[in-house]
PDB file of N, CA and C in Angstrom:
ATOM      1  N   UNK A   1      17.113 -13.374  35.676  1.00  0.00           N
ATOM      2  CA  UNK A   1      16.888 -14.099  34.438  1.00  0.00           C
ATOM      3  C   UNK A   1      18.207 -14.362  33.719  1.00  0.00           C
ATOM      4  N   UNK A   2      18.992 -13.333  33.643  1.00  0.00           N
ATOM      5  CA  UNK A   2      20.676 -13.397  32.946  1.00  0.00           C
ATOM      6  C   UNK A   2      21.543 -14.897  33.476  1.00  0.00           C
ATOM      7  N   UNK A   3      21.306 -14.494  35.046  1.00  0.00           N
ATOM      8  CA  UNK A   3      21.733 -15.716  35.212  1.00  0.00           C
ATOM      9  C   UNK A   3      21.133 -17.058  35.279  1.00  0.00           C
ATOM     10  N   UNK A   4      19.567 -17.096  35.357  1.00  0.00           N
ATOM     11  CA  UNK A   4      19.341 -17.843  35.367  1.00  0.00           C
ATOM     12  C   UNK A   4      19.811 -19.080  34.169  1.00  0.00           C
ATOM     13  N   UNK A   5      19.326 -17.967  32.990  1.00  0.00           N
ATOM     14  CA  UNK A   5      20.479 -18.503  31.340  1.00  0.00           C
ATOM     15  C   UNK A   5      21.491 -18.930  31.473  1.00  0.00           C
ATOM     16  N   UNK A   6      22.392 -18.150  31.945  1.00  0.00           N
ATOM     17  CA  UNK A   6      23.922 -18.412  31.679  1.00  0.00           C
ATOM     18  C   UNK A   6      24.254 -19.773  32.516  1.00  0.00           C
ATOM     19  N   UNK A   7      23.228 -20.130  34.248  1.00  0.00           N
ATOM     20  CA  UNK A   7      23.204 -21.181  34.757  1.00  0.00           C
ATOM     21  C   UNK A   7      23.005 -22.249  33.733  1.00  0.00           C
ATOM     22  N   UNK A   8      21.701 -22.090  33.319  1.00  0.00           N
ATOM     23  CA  UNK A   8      21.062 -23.334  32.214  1.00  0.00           C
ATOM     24  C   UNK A   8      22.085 -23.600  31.082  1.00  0.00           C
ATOM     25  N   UNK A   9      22.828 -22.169  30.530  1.00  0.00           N
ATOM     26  CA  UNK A   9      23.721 -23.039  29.466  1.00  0.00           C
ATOM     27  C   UNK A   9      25.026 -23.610  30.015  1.00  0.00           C
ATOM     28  N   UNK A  10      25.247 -23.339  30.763  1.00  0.00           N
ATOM     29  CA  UNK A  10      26.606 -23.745  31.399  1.00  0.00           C
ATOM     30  C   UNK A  10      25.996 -25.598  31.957  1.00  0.00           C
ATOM     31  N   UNK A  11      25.253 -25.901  31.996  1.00  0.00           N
ATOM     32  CA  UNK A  11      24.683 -27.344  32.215  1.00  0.00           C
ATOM     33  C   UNK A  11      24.654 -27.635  31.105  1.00  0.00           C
ATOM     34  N   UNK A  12      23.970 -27.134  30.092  1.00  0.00           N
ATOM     35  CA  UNK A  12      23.702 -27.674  28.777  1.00  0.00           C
ATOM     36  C   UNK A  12      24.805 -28.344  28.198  1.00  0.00           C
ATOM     37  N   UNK A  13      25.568 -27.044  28.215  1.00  0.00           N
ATOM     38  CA  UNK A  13      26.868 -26.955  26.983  1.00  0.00           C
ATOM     39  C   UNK A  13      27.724 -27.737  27.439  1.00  0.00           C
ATOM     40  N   UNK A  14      28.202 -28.118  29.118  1.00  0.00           N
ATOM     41  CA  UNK A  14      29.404 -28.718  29.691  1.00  0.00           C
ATOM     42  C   UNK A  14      29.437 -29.428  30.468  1.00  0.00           C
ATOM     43  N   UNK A  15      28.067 -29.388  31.523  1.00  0.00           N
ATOM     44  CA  UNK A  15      28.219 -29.961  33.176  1.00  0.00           C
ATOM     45  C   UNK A  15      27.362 -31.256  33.158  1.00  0.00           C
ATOM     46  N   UNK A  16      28.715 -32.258  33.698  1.00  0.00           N
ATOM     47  CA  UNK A  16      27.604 -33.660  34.178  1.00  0.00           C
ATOM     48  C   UNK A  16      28.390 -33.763  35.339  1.00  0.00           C
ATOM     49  N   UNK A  17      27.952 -34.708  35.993  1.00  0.00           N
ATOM     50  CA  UNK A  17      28.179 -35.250  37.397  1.00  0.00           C
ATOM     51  C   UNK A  17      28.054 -36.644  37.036  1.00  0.00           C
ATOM     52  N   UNK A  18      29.172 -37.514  37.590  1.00  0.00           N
ATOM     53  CA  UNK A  18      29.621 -38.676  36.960  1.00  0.00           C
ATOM     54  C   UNK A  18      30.587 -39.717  38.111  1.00  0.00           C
ATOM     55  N   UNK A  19      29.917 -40.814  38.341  1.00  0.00           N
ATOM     56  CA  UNK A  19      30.637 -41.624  39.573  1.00  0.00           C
ATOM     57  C   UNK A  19      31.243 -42.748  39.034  1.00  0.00           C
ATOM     58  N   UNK A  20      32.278 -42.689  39.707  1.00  0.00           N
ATOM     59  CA  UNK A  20      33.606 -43.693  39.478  1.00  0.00           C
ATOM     60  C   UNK A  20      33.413 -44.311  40.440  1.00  0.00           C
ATOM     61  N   UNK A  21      33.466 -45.365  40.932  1.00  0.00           N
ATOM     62  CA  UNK A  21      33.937 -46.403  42.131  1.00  0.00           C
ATOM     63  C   UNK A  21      32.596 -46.219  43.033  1.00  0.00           C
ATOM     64  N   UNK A  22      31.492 -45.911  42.821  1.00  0.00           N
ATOM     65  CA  UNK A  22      30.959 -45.107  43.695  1.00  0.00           C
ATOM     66  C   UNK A  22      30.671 -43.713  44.557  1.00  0.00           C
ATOM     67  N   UNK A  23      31.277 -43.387  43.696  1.00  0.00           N
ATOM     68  CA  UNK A  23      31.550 -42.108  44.067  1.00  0.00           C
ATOM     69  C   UNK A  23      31.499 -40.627  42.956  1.00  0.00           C
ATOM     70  N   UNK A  24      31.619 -39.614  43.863  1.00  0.00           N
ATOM     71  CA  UNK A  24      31.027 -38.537  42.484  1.00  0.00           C
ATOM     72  C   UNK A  24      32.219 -37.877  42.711  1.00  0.00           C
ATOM     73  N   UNK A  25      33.003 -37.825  41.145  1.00  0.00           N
ATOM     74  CA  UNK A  25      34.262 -37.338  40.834  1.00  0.00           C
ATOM     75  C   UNK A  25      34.287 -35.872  40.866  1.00  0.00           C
ATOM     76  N   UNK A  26      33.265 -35.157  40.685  1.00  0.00           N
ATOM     77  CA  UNK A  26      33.365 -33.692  40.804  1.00  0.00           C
ATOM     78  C   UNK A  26      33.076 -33.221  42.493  1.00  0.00           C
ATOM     79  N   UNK A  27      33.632 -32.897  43.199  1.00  0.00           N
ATOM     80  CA  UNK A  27      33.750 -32.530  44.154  1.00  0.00           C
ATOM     81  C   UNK A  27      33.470 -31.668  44.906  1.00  0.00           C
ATOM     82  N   UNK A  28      33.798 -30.212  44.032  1.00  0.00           N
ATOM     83  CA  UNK A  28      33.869 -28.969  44.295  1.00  0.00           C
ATOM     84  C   UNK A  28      33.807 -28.461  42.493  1.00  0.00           C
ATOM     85  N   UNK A  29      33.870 -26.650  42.570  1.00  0.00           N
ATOM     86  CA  UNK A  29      33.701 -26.467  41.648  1.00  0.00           C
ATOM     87  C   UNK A  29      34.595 -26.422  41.175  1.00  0.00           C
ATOM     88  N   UNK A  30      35.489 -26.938  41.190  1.00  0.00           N
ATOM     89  CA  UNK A  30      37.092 -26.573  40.645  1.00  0.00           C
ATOM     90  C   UNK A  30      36.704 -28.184  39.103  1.00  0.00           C
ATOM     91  N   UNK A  31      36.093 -28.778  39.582  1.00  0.00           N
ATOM     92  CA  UNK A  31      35.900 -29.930  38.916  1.00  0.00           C
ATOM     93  C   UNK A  31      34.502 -30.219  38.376  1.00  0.00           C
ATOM     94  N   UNK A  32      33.348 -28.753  38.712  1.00  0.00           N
ATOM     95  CA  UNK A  32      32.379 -28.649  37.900  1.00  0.00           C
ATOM     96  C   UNK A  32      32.751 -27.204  37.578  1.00  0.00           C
ATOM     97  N   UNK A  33      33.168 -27.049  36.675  1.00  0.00           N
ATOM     98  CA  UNK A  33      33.457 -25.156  36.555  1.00  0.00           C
ATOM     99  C   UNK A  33      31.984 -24.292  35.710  1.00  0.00           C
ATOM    100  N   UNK A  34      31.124 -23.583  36.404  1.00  0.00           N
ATOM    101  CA  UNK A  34      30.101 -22.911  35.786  1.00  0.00           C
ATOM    102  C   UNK A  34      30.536 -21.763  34.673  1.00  0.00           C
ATOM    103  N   UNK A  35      29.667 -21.757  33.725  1.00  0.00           N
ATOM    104  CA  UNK A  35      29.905 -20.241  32.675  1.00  0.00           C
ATOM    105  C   UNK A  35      30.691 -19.118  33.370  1.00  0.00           C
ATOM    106  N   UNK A  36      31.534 -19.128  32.830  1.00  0.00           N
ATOM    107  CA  UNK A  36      32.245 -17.574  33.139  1.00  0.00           C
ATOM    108  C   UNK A  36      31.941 -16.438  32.472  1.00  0.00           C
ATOM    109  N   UNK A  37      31.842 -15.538  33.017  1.00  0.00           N
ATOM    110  CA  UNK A  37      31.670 -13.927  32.623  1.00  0.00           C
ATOM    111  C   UNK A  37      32.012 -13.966  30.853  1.00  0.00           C
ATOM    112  N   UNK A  38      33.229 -14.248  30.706  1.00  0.00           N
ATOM    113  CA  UNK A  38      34.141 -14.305  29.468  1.00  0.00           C
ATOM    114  C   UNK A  38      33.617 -15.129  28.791  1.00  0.00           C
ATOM    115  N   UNK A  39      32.542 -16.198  29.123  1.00  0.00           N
ATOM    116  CA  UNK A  39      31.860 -17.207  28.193  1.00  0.00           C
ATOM    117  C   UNK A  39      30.158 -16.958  27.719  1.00  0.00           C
ATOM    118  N   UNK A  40      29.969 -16.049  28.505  1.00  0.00           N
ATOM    119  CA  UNK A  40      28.534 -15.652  28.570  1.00  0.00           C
ATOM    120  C   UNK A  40      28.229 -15.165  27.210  1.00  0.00           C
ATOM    121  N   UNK A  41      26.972 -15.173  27.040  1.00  0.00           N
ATOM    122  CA  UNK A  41      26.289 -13.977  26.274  1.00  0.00           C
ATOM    123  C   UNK A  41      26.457 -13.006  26.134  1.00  0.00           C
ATOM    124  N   UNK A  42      27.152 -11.909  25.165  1.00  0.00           N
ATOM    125  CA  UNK A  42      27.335 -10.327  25.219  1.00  0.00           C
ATOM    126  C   UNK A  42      25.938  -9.794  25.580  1.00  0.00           C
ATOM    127  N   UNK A  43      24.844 -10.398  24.922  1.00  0.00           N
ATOM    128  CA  UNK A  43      23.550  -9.882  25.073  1.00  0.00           C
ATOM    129  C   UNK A  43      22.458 -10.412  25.165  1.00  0.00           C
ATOM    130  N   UNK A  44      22.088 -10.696  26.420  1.00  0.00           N
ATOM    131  CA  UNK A  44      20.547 -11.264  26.177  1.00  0.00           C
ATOM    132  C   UNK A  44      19.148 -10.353  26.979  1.00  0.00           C
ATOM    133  N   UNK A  45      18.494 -10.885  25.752  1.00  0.00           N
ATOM    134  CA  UNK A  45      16.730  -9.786  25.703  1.00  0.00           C
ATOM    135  C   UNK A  45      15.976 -11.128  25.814  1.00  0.00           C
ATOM    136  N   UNK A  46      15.131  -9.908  27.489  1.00  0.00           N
ATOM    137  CA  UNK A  46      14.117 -10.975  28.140  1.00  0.00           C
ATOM    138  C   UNK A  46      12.634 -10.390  27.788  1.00  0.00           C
ATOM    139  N   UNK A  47      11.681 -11.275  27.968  1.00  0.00           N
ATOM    140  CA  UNK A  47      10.210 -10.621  27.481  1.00  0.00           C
ATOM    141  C   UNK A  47       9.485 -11.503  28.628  1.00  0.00           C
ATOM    142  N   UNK A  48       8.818 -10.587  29.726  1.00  0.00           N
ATOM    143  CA  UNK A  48       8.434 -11.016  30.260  1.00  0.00           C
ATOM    144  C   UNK A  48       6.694 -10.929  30.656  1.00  0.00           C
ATOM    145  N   UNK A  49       5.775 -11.618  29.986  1.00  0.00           N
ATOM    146  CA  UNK A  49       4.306 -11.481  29.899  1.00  0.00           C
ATOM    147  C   UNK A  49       3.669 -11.251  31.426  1.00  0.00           C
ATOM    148  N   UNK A  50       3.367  -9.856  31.215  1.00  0.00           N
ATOM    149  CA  UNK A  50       2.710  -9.698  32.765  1.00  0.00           C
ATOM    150  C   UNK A  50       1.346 -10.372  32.762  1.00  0.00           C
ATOM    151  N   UNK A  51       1.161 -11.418  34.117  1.00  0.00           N
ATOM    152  CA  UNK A  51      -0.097 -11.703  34.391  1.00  0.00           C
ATOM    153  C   UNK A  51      -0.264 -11.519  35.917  1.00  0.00           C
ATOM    154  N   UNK A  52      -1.380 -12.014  36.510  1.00  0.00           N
ATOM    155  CA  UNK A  52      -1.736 -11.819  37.924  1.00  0.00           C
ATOM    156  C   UNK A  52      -1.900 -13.796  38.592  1.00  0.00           C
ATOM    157  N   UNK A  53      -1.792 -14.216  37.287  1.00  0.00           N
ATOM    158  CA  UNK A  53      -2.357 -15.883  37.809  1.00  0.00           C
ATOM    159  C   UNK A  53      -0.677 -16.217  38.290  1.00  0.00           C
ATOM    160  N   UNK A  54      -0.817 -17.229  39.442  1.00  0.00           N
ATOM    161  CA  UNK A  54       0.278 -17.877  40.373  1.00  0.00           C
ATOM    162  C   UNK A  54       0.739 -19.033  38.997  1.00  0.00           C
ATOM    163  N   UNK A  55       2.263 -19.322  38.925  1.00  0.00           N
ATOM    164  CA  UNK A  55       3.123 -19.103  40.167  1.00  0.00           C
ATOM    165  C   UNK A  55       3.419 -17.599  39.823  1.00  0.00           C
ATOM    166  N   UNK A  56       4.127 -16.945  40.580  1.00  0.00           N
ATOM    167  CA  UNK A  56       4.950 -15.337  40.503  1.00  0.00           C
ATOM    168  C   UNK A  56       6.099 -15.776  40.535  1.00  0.00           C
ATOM    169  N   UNK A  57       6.949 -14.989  40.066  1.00  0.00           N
ATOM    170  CA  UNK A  57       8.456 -14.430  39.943  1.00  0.00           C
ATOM    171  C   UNK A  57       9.046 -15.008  38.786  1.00  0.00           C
ATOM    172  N   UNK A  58      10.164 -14.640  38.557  1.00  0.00           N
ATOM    173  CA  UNK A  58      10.884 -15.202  37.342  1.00  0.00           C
ATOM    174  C   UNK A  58      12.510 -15.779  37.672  1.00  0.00           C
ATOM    175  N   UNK A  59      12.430 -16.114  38.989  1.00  0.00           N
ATOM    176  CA  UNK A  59      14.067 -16.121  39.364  1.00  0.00           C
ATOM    177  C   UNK A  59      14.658 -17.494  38.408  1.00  0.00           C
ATOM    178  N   UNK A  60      14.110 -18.430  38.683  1.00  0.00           N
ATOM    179  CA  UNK A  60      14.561 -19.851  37.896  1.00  0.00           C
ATOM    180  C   UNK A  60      13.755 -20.494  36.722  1.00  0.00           C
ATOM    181  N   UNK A  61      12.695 -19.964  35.800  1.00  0.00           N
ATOM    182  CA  UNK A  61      12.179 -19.970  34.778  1.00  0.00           C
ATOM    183  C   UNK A  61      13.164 -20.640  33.250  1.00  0.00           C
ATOM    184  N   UNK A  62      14.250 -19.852  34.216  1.00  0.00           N
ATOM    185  CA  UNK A  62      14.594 -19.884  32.454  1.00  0.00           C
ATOM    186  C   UNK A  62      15.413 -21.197  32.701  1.00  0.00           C
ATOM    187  N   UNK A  63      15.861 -21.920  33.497  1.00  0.00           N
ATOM    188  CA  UNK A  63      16.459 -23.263  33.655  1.00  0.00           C
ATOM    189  C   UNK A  63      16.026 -24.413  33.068  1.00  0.00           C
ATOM    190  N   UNK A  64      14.816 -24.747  33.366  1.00  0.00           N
ATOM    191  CA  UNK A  64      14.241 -25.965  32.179  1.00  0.00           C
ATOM    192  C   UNK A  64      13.990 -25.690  31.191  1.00  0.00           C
ATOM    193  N   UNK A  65      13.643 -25.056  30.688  1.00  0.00           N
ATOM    194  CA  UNK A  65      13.602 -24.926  29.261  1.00  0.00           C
ATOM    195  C   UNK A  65      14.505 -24.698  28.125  1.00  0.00           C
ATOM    196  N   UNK A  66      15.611 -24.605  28.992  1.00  0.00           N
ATOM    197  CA  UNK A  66      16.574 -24.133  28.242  1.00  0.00           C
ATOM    198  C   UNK A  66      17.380 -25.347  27.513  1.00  0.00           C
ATOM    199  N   UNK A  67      17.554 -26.192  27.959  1.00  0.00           N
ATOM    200  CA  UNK A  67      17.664 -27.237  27.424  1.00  0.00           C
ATOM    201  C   UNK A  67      17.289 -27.962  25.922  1.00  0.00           C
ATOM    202  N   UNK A  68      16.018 -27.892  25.609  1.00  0.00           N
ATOM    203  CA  UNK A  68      14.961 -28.174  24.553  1.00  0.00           C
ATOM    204  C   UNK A  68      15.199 -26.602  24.026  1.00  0.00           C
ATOM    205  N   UNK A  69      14.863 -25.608  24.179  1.00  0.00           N
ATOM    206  CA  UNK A  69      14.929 -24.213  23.494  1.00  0.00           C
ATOM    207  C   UNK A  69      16.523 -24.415  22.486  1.00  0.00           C
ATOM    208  N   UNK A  70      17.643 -24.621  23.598  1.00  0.00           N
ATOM    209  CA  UNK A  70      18.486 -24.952  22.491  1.00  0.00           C
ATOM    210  C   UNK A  70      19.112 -25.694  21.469  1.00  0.00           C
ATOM    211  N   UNK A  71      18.681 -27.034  22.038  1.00  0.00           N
ATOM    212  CA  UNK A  71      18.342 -28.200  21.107  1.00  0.00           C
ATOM    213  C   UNK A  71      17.736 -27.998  20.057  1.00  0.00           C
ATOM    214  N   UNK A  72      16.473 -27.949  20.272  1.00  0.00           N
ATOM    215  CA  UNK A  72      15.834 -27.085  19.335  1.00  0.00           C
ATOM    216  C   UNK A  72      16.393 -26.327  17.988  1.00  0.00           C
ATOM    217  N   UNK A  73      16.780 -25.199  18.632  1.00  0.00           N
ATOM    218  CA  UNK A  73      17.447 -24.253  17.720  1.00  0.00           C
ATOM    219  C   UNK A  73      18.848 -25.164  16.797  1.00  0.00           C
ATOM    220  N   UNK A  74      19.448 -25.721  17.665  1.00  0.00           N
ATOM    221  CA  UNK A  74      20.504 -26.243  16.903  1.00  0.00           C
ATOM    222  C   UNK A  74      20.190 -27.330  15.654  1.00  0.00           C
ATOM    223  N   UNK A  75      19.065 -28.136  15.955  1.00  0.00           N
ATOM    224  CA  UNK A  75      18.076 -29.181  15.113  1.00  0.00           C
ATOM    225  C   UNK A  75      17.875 -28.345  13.552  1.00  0.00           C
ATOM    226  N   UNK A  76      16.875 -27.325  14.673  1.00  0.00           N
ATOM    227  CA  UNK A  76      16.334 -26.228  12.769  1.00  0.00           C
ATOM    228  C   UNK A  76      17.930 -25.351  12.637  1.00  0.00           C
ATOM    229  N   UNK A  77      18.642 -25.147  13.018  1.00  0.00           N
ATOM    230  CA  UNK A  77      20.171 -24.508  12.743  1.00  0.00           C
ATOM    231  C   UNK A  77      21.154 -25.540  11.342  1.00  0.00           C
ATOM    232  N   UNK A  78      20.961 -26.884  12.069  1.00  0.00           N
ATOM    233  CA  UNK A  78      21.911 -27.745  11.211  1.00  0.00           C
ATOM    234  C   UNK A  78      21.373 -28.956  11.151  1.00  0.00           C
ATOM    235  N   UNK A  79      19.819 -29.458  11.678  1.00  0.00           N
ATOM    236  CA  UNK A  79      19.518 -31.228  11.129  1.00  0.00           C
ATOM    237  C   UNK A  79      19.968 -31.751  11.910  1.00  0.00           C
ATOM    238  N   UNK A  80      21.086 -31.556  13.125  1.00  0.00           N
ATOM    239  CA  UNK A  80      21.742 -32.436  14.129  1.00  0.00           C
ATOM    240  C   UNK A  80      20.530 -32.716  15.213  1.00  0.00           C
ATOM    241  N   UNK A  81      20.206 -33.810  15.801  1.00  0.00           N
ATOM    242  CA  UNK A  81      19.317 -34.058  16.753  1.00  0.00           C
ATOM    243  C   UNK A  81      20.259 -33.917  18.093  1.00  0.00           C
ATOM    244  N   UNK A  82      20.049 -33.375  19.219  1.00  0.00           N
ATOM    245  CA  UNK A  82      20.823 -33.635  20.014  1.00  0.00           C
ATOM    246  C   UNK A  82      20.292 -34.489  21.242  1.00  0.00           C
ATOM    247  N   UNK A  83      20.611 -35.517  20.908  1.00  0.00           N
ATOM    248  CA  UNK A  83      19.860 -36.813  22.515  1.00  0.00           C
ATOM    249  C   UNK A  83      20.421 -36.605  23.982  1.00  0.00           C
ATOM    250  N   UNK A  84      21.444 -36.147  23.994  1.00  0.00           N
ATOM    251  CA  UNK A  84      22.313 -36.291  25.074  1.00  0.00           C
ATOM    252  C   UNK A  84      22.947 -35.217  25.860  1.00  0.00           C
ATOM    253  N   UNK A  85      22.839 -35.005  27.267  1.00  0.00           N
ATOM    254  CA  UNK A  85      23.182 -33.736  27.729  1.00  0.00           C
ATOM    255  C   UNK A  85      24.532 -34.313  28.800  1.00  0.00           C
ATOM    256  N   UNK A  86      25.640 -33.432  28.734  1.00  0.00           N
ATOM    257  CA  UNK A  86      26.150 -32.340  28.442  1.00  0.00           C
ATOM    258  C   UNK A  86      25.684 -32.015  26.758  1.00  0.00           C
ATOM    259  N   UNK A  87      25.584 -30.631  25.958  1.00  0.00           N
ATOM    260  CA  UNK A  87      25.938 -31.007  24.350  1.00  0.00           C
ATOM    261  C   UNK A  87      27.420 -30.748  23.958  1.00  0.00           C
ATOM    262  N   UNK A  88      28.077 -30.337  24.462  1.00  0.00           N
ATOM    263  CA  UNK A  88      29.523 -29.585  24.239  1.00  0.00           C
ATOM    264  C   UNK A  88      29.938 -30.758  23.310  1.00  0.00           C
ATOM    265  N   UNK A  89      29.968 -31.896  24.027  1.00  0.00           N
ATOM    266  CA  UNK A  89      31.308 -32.589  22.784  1.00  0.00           C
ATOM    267  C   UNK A  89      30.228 -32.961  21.658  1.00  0.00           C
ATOM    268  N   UNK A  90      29.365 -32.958  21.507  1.00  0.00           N
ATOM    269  CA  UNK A  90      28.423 -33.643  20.498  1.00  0.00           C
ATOM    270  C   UNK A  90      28.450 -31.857  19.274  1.00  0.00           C
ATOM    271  N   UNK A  91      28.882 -31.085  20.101  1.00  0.00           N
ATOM    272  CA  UNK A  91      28.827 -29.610  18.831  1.00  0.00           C
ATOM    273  C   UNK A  91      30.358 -29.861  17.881  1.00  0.00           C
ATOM    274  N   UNK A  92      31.077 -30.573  18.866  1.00  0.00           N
ATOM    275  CA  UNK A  92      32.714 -30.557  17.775  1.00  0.00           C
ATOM    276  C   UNK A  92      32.699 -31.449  16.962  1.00  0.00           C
ATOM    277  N   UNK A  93      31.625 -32.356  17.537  1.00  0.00           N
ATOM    278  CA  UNK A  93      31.708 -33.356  15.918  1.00  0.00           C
ATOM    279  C   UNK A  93      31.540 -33.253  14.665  1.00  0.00           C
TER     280      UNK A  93
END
């Protein structure tokens, strides 16, 4: 679940994939760089509702939603709507 987060914000906050000439300029990860350790969350608390109904597991759950969850929050945080993903440059404005 930790990472599943830290995956989802590291898309949120920074990562697009973007073609020039036809082509997709990020290559490798040197040119999509994911959340680092040092960028993460000091702390995150998961709550996970036990049921018996399908689907099972929790490995990638937290990826879509994460998106709208933090939008969200930032909307009721400051009135900013956020339309557009990456959000990173739309937070320095």
């Amino acid at each position: 679940m930790e990472g599943g987060i830290c995956d989802g914000l590291s898309t949120v906050l920074n990562l697009a994939i973007t073609v020039k000439n036809g082509q997709v300029e990020q290559r490798n990860f040197a040119a999509y760089p994911l959340m680092r350790i040092d960028q993460a969350p000091a702390d995150i608390e998961v709550h996970i509702a036990p049921s018996d109904l399908p689907p099972s597991g929790v490995g990638e759950p937290p990826v879509p939603p994460l998106a709208t969850a933090l939008t969200n929050a930032i909307f009721a945080a400051t009135g900013q709507r956020i339309r557009r993903l990456p959000i990173g440059d739309q937070l320095r404005s």
